[in-house]
C-alpha atoms as a PDB file:
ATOM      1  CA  UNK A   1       8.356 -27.215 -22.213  1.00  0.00           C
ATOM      2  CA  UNK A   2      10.894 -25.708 -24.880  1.00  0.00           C
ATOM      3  CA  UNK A   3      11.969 -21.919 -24.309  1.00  0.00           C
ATOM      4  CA  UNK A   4      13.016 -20.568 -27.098  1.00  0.00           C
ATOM      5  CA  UNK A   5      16.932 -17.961 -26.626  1.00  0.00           C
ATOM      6  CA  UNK A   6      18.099 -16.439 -29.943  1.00  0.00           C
ATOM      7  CA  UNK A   7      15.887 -18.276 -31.774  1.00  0.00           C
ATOM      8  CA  UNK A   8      16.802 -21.683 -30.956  1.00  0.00           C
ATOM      9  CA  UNK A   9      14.668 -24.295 -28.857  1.00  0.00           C
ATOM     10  CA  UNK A  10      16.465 -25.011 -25.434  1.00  0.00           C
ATOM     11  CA  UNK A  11      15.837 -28.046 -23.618  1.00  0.00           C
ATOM     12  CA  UNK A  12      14.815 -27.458 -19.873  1.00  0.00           C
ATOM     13  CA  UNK A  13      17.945 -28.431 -18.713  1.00  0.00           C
ATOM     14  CA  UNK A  14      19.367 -25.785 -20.859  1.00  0.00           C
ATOM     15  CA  UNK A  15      16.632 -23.592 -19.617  1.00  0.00           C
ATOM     16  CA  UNK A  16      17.763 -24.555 -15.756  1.00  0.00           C
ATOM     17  CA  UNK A  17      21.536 -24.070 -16.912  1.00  0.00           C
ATOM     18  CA  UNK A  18      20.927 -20.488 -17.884  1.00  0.00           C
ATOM     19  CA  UNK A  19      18.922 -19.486 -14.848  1.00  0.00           C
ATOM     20  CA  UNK A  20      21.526 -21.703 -12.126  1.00  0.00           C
ATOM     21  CA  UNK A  21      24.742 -19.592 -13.910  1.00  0.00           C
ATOM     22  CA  UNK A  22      22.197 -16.259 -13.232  1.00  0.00           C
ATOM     23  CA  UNK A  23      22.128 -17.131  -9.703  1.00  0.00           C
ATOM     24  CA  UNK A  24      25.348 -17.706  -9.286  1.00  0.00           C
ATOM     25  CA  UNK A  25      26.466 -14.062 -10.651  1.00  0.00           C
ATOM     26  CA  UNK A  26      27.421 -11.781  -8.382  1.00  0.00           C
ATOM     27  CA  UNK A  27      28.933  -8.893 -10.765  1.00  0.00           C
ATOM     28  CA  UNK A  28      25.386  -7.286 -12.295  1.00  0.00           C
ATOM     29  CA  UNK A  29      22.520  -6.752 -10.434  1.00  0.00           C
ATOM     30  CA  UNK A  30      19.087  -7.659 -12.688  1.00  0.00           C
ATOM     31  CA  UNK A  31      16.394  -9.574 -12.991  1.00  0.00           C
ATOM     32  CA  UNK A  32      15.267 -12.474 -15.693  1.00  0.00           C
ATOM     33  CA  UNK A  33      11.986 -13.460 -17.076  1.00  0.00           C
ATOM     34  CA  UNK A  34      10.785 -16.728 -18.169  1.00  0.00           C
ATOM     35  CA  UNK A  35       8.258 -15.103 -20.848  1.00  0.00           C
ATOM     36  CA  UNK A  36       5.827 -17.128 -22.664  1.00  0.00           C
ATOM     37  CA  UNK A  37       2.421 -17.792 -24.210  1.00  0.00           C
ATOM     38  CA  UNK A  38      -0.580 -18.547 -21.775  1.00  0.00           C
ATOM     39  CA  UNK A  39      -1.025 -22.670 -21.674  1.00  0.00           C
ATOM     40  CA  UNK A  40       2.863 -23.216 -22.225  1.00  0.00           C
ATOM     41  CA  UNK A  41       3.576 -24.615 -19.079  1.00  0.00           C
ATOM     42  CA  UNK A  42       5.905 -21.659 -17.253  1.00  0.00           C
ATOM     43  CA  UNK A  43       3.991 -21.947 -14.078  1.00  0.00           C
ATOM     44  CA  UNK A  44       4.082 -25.808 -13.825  1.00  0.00           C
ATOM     45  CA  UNK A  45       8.047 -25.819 -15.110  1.00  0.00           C
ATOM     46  CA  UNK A  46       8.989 -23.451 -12.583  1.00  0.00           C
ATOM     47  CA  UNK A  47       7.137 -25.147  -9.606  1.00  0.00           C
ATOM     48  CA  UNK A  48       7.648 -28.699 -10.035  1.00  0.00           C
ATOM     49  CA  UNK A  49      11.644 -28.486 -11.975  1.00  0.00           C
ATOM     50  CA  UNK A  50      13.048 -25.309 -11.558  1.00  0.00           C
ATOM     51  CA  UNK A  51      12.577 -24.646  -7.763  1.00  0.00           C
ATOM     52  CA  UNK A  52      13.781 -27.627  -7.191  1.00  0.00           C
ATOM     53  CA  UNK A  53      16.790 -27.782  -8.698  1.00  0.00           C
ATOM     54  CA  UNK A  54      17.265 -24.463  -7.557  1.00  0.00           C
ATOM     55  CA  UNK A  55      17.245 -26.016  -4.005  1.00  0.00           C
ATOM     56  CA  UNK A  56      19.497 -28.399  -4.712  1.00  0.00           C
ATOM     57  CA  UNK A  57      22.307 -26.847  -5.802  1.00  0.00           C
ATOM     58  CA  UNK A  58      22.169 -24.422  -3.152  1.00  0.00           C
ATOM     59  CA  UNK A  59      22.245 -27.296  -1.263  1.00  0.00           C
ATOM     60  CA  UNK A  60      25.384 -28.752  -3.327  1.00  0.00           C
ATOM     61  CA  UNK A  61      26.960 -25.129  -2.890  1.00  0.00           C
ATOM     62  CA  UNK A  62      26.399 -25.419   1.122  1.00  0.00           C
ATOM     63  CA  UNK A  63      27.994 -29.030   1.420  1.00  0.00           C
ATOM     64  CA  UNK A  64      31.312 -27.745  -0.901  1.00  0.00           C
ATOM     65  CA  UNK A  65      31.955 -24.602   1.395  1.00  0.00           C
ATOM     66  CA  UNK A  66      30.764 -24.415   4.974  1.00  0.00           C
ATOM     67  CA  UNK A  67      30.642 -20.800   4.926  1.00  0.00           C
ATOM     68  CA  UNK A  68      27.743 -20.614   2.686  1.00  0.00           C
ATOM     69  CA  UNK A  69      24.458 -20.698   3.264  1.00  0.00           C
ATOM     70  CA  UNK A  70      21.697 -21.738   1.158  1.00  0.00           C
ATOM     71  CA  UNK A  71      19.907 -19.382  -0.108  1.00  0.00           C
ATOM     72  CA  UNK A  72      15.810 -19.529   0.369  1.00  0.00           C
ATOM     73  CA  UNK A  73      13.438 -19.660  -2.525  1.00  0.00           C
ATOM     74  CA  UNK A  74      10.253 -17.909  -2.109  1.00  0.00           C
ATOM     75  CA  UNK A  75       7.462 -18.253  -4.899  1.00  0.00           C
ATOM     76  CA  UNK A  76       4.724 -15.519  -5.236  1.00  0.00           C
ATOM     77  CA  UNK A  77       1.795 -15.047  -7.664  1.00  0.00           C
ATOM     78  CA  UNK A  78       0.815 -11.415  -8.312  1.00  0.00           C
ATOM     79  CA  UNK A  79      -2.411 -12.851  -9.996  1.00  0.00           C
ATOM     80  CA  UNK A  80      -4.875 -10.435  -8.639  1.00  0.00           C
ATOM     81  CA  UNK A  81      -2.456  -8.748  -6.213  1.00  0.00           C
ATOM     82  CA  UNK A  82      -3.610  -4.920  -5.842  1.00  0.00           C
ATOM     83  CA  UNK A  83      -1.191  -3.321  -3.632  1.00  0.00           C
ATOM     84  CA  UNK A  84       3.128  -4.300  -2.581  1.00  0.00           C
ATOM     85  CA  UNK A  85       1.732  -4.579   0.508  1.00  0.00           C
ATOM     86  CA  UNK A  86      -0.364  -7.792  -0.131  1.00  0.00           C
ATOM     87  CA  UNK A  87       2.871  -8.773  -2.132  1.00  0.00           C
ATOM     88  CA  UNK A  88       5.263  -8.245   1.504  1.00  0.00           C
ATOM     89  CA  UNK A  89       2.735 -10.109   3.578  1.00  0.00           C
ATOM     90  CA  UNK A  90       2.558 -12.975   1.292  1.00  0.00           C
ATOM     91  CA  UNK A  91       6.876 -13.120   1.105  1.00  0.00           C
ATOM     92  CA  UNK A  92       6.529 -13.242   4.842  1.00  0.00           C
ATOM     93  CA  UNK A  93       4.229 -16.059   4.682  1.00  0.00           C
ATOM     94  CA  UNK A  94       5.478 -18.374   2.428  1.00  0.00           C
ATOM     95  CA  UNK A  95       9.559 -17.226   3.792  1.00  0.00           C
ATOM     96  CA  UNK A  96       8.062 -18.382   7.595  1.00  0.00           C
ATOM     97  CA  UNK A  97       6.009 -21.673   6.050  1.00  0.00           C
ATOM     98  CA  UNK A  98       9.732 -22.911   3.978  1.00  0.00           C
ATOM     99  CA  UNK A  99      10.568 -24.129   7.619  1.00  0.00           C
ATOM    100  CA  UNK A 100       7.312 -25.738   8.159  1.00  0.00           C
ATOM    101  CA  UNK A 101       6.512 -29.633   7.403  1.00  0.00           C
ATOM    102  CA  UNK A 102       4.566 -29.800   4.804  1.00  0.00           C
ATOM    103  CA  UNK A 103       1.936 -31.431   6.356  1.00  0.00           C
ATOM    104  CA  UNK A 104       1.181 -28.320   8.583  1.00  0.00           C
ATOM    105  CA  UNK A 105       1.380 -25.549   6.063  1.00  0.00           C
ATOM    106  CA  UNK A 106      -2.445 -25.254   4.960  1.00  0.00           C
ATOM    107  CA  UNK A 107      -3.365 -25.237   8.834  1.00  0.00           C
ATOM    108  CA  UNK A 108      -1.162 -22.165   9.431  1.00  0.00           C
ATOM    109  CA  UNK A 109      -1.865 -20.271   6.231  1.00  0.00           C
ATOM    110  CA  UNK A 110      -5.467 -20.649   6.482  1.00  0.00           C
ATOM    111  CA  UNK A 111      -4.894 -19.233  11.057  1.00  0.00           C
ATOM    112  CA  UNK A 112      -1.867 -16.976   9.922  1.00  0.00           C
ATOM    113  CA  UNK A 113      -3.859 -14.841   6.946  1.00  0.00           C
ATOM    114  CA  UNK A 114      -6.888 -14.514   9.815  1.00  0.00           C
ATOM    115  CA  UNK A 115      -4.554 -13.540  12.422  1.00  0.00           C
ATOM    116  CA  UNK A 116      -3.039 -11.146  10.232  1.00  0.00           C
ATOM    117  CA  UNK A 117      -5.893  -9.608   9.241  1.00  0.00           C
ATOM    118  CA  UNK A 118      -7.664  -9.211  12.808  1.00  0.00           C
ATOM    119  CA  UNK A 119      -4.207  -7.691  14.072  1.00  0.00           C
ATOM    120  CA  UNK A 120      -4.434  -5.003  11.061  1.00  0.00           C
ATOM    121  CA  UNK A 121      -7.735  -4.151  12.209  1.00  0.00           C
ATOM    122  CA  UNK A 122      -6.987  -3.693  15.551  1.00  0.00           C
ATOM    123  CA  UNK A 123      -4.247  -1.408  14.918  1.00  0.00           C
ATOM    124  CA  UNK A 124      -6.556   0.595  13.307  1.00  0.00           C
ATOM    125  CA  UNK A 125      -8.868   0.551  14.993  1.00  0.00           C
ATOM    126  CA  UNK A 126      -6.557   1.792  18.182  1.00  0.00           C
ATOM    127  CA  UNK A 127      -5.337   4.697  15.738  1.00  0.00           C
ATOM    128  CA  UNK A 128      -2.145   3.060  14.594  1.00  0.00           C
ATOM    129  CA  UNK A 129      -2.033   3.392  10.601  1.00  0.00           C
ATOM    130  CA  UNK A 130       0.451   0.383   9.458  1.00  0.00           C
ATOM    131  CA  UNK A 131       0.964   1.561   5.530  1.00  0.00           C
ATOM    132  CA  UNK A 132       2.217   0.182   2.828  1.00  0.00           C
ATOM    133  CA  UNK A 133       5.544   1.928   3.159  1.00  0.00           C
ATOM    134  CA  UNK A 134       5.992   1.328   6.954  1.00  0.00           C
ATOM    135  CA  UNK A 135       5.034  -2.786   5.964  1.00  0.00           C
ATOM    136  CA  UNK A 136       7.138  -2.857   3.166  1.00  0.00           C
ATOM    137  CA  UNK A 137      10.195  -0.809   4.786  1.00  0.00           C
ATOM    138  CA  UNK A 138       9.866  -3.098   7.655  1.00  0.00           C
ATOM    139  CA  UNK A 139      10.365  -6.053   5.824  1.00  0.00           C
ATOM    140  CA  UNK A 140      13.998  -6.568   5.195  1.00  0.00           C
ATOM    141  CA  UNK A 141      14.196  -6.280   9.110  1.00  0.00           C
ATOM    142  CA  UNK A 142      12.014  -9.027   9.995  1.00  0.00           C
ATOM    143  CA  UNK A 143      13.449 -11.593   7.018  1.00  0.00           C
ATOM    144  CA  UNK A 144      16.499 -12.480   6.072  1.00  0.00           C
ATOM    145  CA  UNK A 145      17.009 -11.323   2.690  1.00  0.00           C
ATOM    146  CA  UNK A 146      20.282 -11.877   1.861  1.00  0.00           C
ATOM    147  CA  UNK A 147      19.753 -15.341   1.510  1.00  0.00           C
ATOM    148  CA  UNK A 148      16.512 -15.078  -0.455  1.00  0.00           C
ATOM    149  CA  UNK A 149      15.756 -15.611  -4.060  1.00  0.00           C
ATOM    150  CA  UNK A 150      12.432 -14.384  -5.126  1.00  0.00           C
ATOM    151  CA  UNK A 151      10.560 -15.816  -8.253  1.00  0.00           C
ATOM    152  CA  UNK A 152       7.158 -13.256  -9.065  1.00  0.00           C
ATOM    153  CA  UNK A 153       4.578 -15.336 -11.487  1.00  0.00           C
ATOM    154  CA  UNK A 154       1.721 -13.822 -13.363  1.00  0.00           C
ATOM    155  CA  UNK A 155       3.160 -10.269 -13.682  1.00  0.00           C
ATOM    156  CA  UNK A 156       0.743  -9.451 -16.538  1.00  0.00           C
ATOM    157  CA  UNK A 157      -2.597 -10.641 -14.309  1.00  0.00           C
ATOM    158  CA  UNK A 158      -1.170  -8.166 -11.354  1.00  0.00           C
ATOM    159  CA  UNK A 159      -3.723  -5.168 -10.658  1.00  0.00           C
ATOM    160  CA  UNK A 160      -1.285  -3.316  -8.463  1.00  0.00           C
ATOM    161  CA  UNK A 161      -0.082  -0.068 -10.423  1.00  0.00           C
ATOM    162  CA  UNK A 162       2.897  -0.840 -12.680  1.00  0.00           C
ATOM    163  CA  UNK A 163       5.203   2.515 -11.338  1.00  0.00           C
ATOM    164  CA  UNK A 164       4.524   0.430  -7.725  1.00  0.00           C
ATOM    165  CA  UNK A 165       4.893  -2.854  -8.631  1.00  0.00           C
ATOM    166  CA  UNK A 166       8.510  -2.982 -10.787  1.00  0.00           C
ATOM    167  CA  UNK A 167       9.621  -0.326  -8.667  1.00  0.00           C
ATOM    168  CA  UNK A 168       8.726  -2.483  -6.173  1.00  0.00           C
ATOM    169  CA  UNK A 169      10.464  -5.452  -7.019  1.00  0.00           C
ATOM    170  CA  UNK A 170      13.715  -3.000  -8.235  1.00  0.00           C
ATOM    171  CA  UNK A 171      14.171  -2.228  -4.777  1.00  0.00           C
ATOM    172  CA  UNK A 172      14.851  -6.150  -4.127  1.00  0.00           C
ATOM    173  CA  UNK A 173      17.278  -6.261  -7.609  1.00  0.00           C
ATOM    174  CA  UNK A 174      19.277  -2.849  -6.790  1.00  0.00           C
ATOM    175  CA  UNK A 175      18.816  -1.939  -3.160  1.00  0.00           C
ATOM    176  CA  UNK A 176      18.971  -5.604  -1.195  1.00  0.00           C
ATOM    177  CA  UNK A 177      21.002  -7.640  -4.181  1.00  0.00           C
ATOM    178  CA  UNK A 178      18.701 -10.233  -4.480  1.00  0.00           C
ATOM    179  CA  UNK A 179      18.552 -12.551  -7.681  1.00  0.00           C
ATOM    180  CA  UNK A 180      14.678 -12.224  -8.946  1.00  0.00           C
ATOM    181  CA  UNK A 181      12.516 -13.876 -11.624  1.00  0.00           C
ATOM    182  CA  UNK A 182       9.759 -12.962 -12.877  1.00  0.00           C
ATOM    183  CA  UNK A 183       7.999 -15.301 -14.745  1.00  0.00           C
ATOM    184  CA  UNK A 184       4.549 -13.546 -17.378  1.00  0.00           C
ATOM    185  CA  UNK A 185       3.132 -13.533 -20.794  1.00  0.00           C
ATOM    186  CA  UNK A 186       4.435  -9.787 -22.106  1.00  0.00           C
ATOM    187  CA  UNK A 187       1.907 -10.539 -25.070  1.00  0.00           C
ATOM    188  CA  UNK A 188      -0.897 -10.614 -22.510  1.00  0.00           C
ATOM    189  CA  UNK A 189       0.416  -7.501 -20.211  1.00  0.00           C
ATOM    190  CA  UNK A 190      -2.489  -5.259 -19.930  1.00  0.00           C
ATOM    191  CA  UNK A 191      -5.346  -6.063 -22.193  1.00  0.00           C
ATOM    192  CA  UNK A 192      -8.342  -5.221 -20.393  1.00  0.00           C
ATOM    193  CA  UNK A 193      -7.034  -1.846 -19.597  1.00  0.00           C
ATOM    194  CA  UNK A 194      -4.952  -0.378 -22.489  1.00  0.00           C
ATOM    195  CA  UNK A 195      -3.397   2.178 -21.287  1.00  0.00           C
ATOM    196  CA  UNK A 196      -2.132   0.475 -17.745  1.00  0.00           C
ATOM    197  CA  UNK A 197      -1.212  -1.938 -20.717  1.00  0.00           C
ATOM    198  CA  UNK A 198       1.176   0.596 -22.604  1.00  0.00           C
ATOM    199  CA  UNK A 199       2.423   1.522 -19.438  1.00  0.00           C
ATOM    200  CA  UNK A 200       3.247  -1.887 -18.720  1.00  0.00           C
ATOM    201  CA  UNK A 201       5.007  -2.960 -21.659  1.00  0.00           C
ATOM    202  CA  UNK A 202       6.930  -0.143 -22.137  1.00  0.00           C
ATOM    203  CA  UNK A 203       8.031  -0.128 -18.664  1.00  0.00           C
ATOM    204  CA  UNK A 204       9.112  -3.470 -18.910  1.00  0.00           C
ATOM    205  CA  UNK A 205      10.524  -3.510 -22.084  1.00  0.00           C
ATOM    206  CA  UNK A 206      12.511  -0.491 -21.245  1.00  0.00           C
ATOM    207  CA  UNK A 207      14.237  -1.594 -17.831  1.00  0.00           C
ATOM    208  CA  UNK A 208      17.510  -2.548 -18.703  1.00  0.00           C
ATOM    209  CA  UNK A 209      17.672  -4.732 -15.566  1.00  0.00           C
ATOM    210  CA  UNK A 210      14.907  -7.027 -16.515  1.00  0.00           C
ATOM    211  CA  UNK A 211      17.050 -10.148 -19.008  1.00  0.00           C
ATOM    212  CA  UNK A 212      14.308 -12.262 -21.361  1.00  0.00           C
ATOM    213  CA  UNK A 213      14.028 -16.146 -22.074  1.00  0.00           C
ATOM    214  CA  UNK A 214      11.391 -16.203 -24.484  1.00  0.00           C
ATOM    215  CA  UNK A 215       8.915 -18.923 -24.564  1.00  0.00           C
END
């Protein structure tokens, strides 16, 4: 898959190079997206090449100073996501199944998401109204954060409101200094409702700590 940067074709280990000398900044807080055409091959390039040379050369960056640790990459897709709440409960998920074999992961996702959901109910049903904000506000308490890296696919198929969702996702940029990318087709961002759609793109457009590579 060729990305394309001021209007010349980068390899992917170009590609990689840019996003590895992101993560290593520690001067500006933003975010970058990977933004490209439906069918292009963003979600399989991120998955099976980027994460993991992400990994390793945290990994690299752990063995040359003891001090640091490596940080944790966590890959959500907002496809269909309707609420940040969904999007918290699925960072705690796939944040608690990075120290799982691999072997055992479907087991516990398939028990954890009923769990999760019977416990919900319960609480409400005893009264005790867990919201968005209290799930969401809880969060950076129960992971650690400060050695995450969070990579949001499908931004353009998310059905959570767009004010939410990039404020959302600000909070981990500005508030918590995490390094973020977002990966979506901004051609695609809101065409089955058009004005969520103009919303979308202008909000995204506009936020000057959102930093493109253009498919």
């Amino acid at each position: 898959m060729a990305l394309l940067r001021e209007q010349r074709i980068l390899t992917d280990d170009e590609i990689i190079g840019i996003i590895l000398k992101y993560i290593d900044e520690d001067i500006y807080n933003y975010a970058i997206m990977i933004d490209g055409e439906w069918g292009c091959g963003k979600t399989y390039f991120v998955k099976e090449n980027l994460i993991e040379k992400i990994k390793r050369h945290e990994e690299q960056k752990t063995a040359k100073t003891k001090e640091y640790k490596a940080r944790q990459v966590i890959y959500i897709s907002l496809y269909g996501i309707k609420s940040t709440d969904e999007i918290s409960r699925q960072i705690m998920m796939q944040s608690c199944l990075e120290k799982v074999d691999k072997k055992e992961k479907k087991e516990i996702i398939q028990t954890g998401s009923k769990l999760m959901g019977a416990a919900l109910t319960l609480l409400s049903s005893l009264g005790i109204d867990l919201n968005v904000n209290d799930f969401t506000n809880k969060l950076t308490d129960l992971l650690p954060l400060k050695n995450t890296m969070l990579i949001f696919d499908d931004l353009e198929r998310c059905d959570c409101p767009i004010n939410e969702i990039l404020g959302y996702i600000n909070s981990f940029i500005e508030q918590d200094g995490l390094k973020v990318i977002l990966v979506a087709n901004q051609k695609e961002i809101g065409r089955s409702t058009y004005q969520v759609n103009q919303e979308l793109k202008y909000l995204v457009a506009a936020n000057p700590t959102i930093k493109f590579i253009i498919a």
